[in-house]
Every structure is written in structure tokens, then in C-alpha cells.
PDB file of N, CA and C in Angstrom:
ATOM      1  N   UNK A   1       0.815  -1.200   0.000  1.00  0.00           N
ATOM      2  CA  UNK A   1       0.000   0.000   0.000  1.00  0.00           C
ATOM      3  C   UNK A   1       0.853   1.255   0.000  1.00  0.00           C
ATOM      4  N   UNK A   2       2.083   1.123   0.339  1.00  0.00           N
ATOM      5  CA  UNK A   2       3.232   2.135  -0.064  1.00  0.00           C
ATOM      6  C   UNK A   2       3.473   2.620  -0.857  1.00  0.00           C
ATOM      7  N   UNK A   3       3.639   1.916  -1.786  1.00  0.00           N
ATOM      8  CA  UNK A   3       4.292   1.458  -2.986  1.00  0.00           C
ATOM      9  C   UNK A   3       5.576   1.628  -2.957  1.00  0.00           C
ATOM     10  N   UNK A   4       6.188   0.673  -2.002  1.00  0.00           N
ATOM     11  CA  UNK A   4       7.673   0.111  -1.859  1.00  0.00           C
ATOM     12  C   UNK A   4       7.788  -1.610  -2.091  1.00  0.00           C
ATOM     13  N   UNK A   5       6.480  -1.820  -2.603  1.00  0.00           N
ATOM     14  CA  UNK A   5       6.301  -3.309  -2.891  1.00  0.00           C
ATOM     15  C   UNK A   5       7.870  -3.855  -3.921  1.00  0.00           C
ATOM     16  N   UNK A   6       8.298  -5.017  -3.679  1.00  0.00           N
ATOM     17  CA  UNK A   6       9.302  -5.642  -3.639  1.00  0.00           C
ATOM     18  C   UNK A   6       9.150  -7.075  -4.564  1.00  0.00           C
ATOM     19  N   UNK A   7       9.856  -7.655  -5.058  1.00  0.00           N
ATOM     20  CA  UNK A   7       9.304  -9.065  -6.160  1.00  0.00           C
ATOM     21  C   UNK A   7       8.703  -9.881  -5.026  1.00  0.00           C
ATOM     22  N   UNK A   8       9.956 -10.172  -3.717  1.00  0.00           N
ATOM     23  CA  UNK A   8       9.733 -10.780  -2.881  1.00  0.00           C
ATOM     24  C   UNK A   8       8.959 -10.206  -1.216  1.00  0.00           C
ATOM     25  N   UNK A   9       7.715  -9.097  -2.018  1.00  0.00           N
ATOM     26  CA  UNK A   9       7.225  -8.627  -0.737  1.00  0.00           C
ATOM     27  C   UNK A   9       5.566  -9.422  -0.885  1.00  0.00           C
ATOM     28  N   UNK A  10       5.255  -9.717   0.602  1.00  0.00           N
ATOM     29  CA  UNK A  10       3.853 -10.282   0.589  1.00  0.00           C
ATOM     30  C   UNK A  10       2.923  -9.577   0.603  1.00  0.00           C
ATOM     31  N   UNK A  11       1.381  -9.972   0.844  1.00  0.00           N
ATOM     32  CA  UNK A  11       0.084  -9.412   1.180  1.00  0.00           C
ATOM     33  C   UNK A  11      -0.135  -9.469   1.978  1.00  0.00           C
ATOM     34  N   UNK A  12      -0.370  -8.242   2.989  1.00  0.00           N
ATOM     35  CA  UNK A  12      -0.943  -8.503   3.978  1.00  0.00           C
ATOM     36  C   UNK A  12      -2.870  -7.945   4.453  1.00  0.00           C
ATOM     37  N   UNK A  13      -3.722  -8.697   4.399  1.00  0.00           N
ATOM     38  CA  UNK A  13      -5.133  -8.638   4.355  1.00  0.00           C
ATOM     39  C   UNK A  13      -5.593  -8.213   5.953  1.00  0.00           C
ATOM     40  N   UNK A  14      -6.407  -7.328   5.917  1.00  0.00           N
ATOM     41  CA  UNK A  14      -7.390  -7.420   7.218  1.00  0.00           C
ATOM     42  C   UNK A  14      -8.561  -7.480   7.186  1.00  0.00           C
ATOM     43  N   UNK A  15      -9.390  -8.478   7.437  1.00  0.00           N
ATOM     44  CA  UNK A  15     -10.372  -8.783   7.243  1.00  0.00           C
ATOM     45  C   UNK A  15     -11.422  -8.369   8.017  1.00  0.00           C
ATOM     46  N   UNK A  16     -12.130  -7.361   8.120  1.00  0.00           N
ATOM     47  CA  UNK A  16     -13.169  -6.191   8.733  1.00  0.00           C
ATOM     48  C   UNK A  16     -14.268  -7.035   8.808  1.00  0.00           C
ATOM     49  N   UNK A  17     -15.008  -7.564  10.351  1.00  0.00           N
ATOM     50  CA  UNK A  17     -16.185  -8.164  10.471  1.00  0.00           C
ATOM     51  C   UNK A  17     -17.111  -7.494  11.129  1.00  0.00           C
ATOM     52  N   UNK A  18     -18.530  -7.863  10.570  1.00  0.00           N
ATOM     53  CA  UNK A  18     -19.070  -6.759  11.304  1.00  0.00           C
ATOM     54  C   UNK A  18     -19.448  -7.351  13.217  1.00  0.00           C
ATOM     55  N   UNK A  19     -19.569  -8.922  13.143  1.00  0.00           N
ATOM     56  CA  UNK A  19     -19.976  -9.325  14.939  1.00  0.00           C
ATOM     57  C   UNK A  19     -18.585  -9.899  15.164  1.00  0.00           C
ATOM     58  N   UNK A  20     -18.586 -10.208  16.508  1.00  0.00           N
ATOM     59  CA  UNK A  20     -17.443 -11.079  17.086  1.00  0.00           C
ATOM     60  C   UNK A  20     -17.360 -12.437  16.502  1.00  0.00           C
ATOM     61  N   UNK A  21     -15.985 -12.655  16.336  1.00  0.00           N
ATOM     62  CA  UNK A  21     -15.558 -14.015  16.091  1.00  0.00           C
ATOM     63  C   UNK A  21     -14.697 -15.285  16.714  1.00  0.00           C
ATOM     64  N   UNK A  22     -14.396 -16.035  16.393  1.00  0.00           N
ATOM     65  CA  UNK A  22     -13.394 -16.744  16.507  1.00  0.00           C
ATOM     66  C   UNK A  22     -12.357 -17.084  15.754  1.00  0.00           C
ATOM     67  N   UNK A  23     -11.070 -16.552  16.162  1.00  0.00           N
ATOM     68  CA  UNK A  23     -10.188 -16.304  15.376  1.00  0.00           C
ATOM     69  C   UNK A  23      -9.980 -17.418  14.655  1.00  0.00           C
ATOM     70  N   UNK A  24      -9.547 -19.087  15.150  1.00  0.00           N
ATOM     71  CA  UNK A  24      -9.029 -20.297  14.912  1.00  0.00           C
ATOM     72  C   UNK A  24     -10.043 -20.104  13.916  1.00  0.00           C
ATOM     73  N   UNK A  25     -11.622 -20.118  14.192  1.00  0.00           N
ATOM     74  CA  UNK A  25     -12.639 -20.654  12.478  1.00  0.00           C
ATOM     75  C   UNK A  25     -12.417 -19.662  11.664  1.00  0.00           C
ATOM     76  N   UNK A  26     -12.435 -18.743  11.780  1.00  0.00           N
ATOM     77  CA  UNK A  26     -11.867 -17.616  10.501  1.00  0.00           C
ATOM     78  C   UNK A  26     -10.704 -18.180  10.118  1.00  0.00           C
ATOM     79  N   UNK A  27      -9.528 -18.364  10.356  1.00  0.00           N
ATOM     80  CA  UNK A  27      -8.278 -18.811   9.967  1.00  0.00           C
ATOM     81  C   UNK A  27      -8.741 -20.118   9.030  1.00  0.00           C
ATOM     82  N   UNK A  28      -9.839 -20.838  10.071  1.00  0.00           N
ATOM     83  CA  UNK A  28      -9.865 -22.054   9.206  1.00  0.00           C
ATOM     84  C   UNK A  28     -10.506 -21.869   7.866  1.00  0.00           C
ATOM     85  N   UNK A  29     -11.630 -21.228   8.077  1.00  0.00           N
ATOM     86  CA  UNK A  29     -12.568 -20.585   7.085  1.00  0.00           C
ATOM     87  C   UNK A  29     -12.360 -20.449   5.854  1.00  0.00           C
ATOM     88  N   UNK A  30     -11.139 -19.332   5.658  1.00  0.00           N
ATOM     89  CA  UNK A  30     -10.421 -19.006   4.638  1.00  0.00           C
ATOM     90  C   UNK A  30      -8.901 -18.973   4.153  1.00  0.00           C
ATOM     91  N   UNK A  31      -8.610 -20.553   4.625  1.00  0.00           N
ATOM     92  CA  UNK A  31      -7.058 -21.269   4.683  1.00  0.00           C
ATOM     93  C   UNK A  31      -7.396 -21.797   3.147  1.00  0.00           C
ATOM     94  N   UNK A  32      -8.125 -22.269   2.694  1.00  0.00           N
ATOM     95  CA  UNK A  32      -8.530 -22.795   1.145  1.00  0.00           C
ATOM     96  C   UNK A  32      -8.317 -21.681   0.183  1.00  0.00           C
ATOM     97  N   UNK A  33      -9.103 -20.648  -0.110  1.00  0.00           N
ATOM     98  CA  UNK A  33      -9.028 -19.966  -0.918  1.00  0.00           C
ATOM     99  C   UNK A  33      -7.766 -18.844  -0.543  1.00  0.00           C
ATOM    100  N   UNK A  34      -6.873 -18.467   0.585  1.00  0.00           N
ATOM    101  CA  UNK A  34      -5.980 -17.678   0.445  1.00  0.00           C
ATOM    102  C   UNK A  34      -5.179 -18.924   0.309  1.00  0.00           C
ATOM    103  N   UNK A  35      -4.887 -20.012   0.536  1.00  0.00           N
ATOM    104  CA  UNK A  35      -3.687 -20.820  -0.195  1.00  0.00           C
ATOM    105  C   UNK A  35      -3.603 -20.746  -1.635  1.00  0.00           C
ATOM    106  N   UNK A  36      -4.849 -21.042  -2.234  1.00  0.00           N
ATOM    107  CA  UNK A  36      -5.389 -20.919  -3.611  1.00  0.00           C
ATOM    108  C   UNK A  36      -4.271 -19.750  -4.118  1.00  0.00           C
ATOM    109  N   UNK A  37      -5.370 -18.487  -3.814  1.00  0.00           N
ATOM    110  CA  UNK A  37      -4.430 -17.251  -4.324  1.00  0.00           C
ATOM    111  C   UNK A  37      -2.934 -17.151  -4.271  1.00  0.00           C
ATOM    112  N   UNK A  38      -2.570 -17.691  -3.340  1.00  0.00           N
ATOM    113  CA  UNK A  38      -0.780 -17.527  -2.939  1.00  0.00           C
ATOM    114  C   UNK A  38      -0.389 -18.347  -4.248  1.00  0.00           C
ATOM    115  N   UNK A  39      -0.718 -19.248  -3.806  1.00  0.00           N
ATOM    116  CA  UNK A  39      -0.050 -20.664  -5.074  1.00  0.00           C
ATOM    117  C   UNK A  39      -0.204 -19.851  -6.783  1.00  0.00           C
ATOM    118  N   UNK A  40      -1.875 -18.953  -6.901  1.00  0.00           N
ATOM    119  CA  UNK A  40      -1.730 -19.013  -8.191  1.00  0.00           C
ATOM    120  C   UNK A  40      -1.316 -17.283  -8.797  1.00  0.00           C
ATOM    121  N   UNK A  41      -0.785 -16.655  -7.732  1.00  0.00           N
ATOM    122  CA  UNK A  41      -0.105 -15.645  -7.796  1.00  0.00           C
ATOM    123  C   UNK A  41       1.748 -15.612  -7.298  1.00  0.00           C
ATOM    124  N   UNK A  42       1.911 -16.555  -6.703  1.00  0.00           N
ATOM    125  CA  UNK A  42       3.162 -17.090  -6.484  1.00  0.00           C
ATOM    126  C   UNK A  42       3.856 -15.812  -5.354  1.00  0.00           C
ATOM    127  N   UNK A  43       2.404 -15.346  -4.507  1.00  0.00           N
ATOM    128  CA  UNK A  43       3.181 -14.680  -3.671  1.00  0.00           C
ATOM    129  C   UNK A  43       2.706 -14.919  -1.929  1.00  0.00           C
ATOM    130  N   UNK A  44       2.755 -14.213  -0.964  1.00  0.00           N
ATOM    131  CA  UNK A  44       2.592 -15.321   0.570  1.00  0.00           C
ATOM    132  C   UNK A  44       1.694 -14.288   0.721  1.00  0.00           C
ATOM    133  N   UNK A  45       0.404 -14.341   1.018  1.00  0.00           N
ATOM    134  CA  UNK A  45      -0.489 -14.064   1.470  1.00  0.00           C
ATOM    135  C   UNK A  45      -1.240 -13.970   3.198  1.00  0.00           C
ATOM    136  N   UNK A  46      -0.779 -12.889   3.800  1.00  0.00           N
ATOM    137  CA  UNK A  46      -0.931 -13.271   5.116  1.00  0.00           C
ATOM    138  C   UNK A  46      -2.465 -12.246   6.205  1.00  0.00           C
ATOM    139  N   UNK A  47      -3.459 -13.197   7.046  1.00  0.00           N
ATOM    140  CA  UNK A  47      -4.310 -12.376   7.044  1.00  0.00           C
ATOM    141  C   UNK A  47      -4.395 -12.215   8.136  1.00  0.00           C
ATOM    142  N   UNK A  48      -5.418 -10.997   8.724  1.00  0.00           N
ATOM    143  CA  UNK A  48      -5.687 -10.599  10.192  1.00  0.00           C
ATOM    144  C   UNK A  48      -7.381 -10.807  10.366  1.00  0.00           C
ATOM    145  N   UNK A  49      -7.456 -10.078  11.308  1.00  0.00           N
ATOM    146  CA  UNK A  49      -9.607 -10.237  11.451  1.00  0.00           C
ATOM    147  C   UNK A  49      -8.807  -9.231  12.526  1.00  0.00           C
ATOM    148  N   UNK A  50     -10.492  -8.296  11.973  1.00  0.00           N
ATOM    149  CA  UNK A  50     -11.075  -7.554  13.400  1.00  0.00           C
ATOM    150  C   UNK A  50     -12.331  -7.221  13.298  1.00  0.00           C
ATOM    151  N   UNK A  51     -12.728  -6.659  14.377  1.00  0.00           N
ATOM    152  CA  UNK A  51     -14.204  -6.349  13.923  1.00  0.00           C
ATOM    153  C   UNK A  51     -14.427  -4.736  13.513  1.00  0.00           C
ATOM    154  N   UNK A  52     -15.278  -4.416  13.433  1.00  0.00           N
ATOM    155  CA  UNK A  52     -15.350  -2.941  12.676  1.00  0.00           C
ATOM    156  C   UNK A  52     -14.584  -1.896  13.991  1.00  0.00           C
ATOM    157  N   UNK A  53     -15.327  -2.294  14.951  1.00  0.00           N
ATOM    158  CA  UNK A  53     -15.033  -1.420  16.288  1.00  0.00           C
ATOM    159  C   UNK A  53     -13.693  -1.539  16.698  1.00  0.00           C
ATOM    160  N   UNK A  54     -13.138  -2.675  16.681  1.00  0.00           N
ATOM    161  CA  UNK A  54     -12.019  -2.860  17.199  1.00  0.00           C
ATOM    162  C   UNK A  54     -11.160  -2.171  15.912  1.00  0.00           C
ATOM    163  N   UNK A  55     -11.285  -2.112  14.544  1.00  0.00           N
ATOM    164  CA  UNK A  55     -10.524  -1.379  13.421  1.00  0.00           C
ATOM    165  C   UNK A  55     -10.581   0.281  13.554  1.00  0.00           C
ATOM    166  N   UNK A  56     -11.406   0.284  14.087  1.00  0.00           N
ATOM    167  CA  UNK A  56     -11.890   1.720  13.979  1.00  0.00           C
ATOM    168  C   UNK A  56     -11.264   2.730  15.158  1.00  0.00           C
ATOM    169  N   UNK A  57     -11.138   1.091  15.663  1.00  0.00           N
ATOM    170  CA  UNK A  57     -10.918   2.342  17.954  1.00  0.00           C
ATOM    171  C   UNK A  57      -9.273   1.826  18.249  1.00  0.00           C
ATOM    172  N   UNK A  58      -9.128   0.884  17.989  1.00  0.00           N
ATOM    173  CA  UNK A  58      -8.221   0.417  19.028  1.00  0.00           C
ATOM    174  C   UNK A  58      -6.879   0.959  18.551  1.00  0.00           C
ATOM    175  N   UNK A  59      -5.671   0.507  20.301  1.00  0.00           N
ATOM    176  CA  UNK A  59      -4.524   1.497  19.960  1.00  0.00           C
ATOM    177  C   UNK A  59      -3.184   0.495  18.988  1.00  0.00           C
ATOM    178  N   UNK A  60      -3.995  -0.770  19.067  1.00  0.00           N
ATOM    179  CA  UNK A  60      -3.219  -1.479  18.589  1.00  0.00           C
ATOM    180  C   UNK A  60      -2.229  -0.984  17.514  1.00  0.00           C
ATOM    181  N   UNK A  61      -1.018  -1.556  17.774  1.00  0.00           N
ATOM    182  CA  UNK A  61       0.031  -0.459  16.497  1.00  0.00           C
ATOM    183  C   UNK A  61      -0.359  -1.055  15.310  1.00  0.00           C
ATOM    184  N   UNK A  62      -0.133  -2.145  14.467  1.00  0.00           N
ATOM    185  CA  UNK A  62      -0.694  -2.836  13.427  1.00  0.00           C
ATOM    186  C   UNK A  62      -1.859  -2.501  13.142  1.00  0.00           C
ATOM    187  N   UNK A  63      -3.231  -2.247  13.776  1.00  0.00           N
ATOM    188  CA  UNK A  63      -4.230  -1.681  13.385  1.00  0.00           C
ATOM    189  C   UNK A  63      -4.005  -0.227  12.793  1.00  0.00           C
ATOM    190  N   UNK A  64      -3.279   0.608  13.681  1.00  0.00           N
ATOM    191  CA  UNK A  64      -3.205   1.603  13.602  1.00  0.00           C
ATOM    192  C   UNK A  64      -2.594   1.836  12.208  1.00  0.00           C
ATOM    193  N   UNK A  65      -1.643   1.233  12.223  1.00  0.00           N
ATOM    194  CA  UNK A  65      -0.845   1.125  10.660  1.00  0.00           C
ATOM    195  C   UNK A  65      -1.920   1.066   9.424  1.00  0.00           C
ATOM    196  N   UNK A  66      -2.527  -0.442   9.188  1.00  0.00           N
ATOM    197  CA  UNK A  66      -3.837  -0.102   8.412  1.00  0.00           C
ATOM    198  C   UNK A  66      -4.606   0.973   8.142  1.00  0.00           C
ATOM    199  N   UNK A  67      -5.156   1.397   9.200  1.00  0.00           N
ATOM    200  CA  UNK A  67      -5.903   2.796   9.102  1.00  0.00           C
ATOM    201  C   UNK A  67      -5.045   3.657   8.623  1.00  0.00           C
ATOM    202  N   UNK A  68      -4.098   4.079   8.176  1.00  0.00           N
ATOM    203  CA  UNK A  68      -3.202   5.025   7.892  1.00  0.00           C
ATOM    204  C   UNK A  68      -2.884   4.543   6.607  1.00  0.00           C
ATOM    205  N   UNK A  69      -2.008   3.267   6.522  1.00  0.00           N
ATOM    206  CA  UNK A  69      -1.354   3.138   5.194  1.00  0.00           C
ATOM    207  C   UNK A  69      -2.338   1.985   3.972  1.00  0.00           C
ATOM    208  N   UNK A  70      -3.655   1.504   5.156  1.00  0.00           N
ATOM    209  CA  UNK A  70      -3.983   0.613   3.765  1.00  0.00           C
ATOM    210  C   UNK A  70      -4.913   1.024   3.123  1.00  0.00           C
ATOM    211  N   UNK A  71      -5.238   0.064   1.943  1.00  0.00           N
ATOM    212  CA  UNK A  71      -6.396   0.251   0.952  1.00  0.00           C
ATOM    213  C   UNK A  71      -7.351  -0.290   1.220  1.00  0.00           C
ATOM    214  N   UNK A  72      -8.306   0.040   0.907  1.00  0.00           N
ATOM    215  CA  UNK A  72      -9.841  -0.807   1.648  1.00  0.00           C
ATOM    216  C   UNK A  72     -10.455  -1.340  -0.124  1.00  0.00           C
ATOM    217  N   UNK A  73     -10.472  -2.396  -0.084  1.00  0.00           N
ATOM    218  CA  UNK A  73     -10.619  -3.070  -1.173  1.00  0.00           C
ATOM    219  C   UNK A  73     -12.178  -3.772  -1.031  1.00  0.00           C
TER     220      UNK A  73
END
């Protein structure tokens, strides 16, 4: 989202929910189709979860980063 992207730089996804979850079934959830993509883009694909509130409020530094530097796709 920089655009300091690199041959060998990854994706990193945050996945915005709107109720509470569980992290382990989300992970499990969508371990199929982001392997998929990695394999058929040949790059490492790595994801987060939060919920809207927690994206929106919290002081978390990594969140915080998102809100600042990412793209909302």
C-alpha cells in the first residue's frame, strides 16, 4: 500500500467483520481460498480479522498502521 512493494514482498489482508468471532474458524474458514491465491499468484499471502469497532478504535500499532497506510478493497 506504499508502494515500496518488492518481487519478494507479501500481502498482507485485514479482514473487517461486522460481529465477534473466533479467530481459529476464521483462519480455518479461509485457509482454502488464500492458499489458492498464494499458489496461483506465487506470492505469501498473510491475514488478520477484526471487527469494525475494534478497526476503527483500538490502539493497537498494526491496526493503527492499516488505518493510515492501507487500501480498503
Amino acid at each position: 500500500a506504499r508502494g515500496d512493494a518488492r518481487d519478494d514482498s507479501d500481502i498482507d489482508v485485514l479482514i473487517v467483520l461486522r460481529n465477534n468471532f473466533k479467530y481459529g474458524a476464521m483462519l480455518k474458514k479461509t485457509s482454502r481460498v488464500v492458499a489458492k491465491l498464494s499458489l496461483e499468484n506465487d506470492v505469501v499471502i498473510s491475514r488478520a480479522f477484526a471487527t469494525r469497532q475494534q478497526y476503527e478504535q483500538s490502539k493497537i500499532p498494526f491496526l493503527m498502521n492499516v488505518r493510515r497506510e492501507g487500501i480498503a478493497v
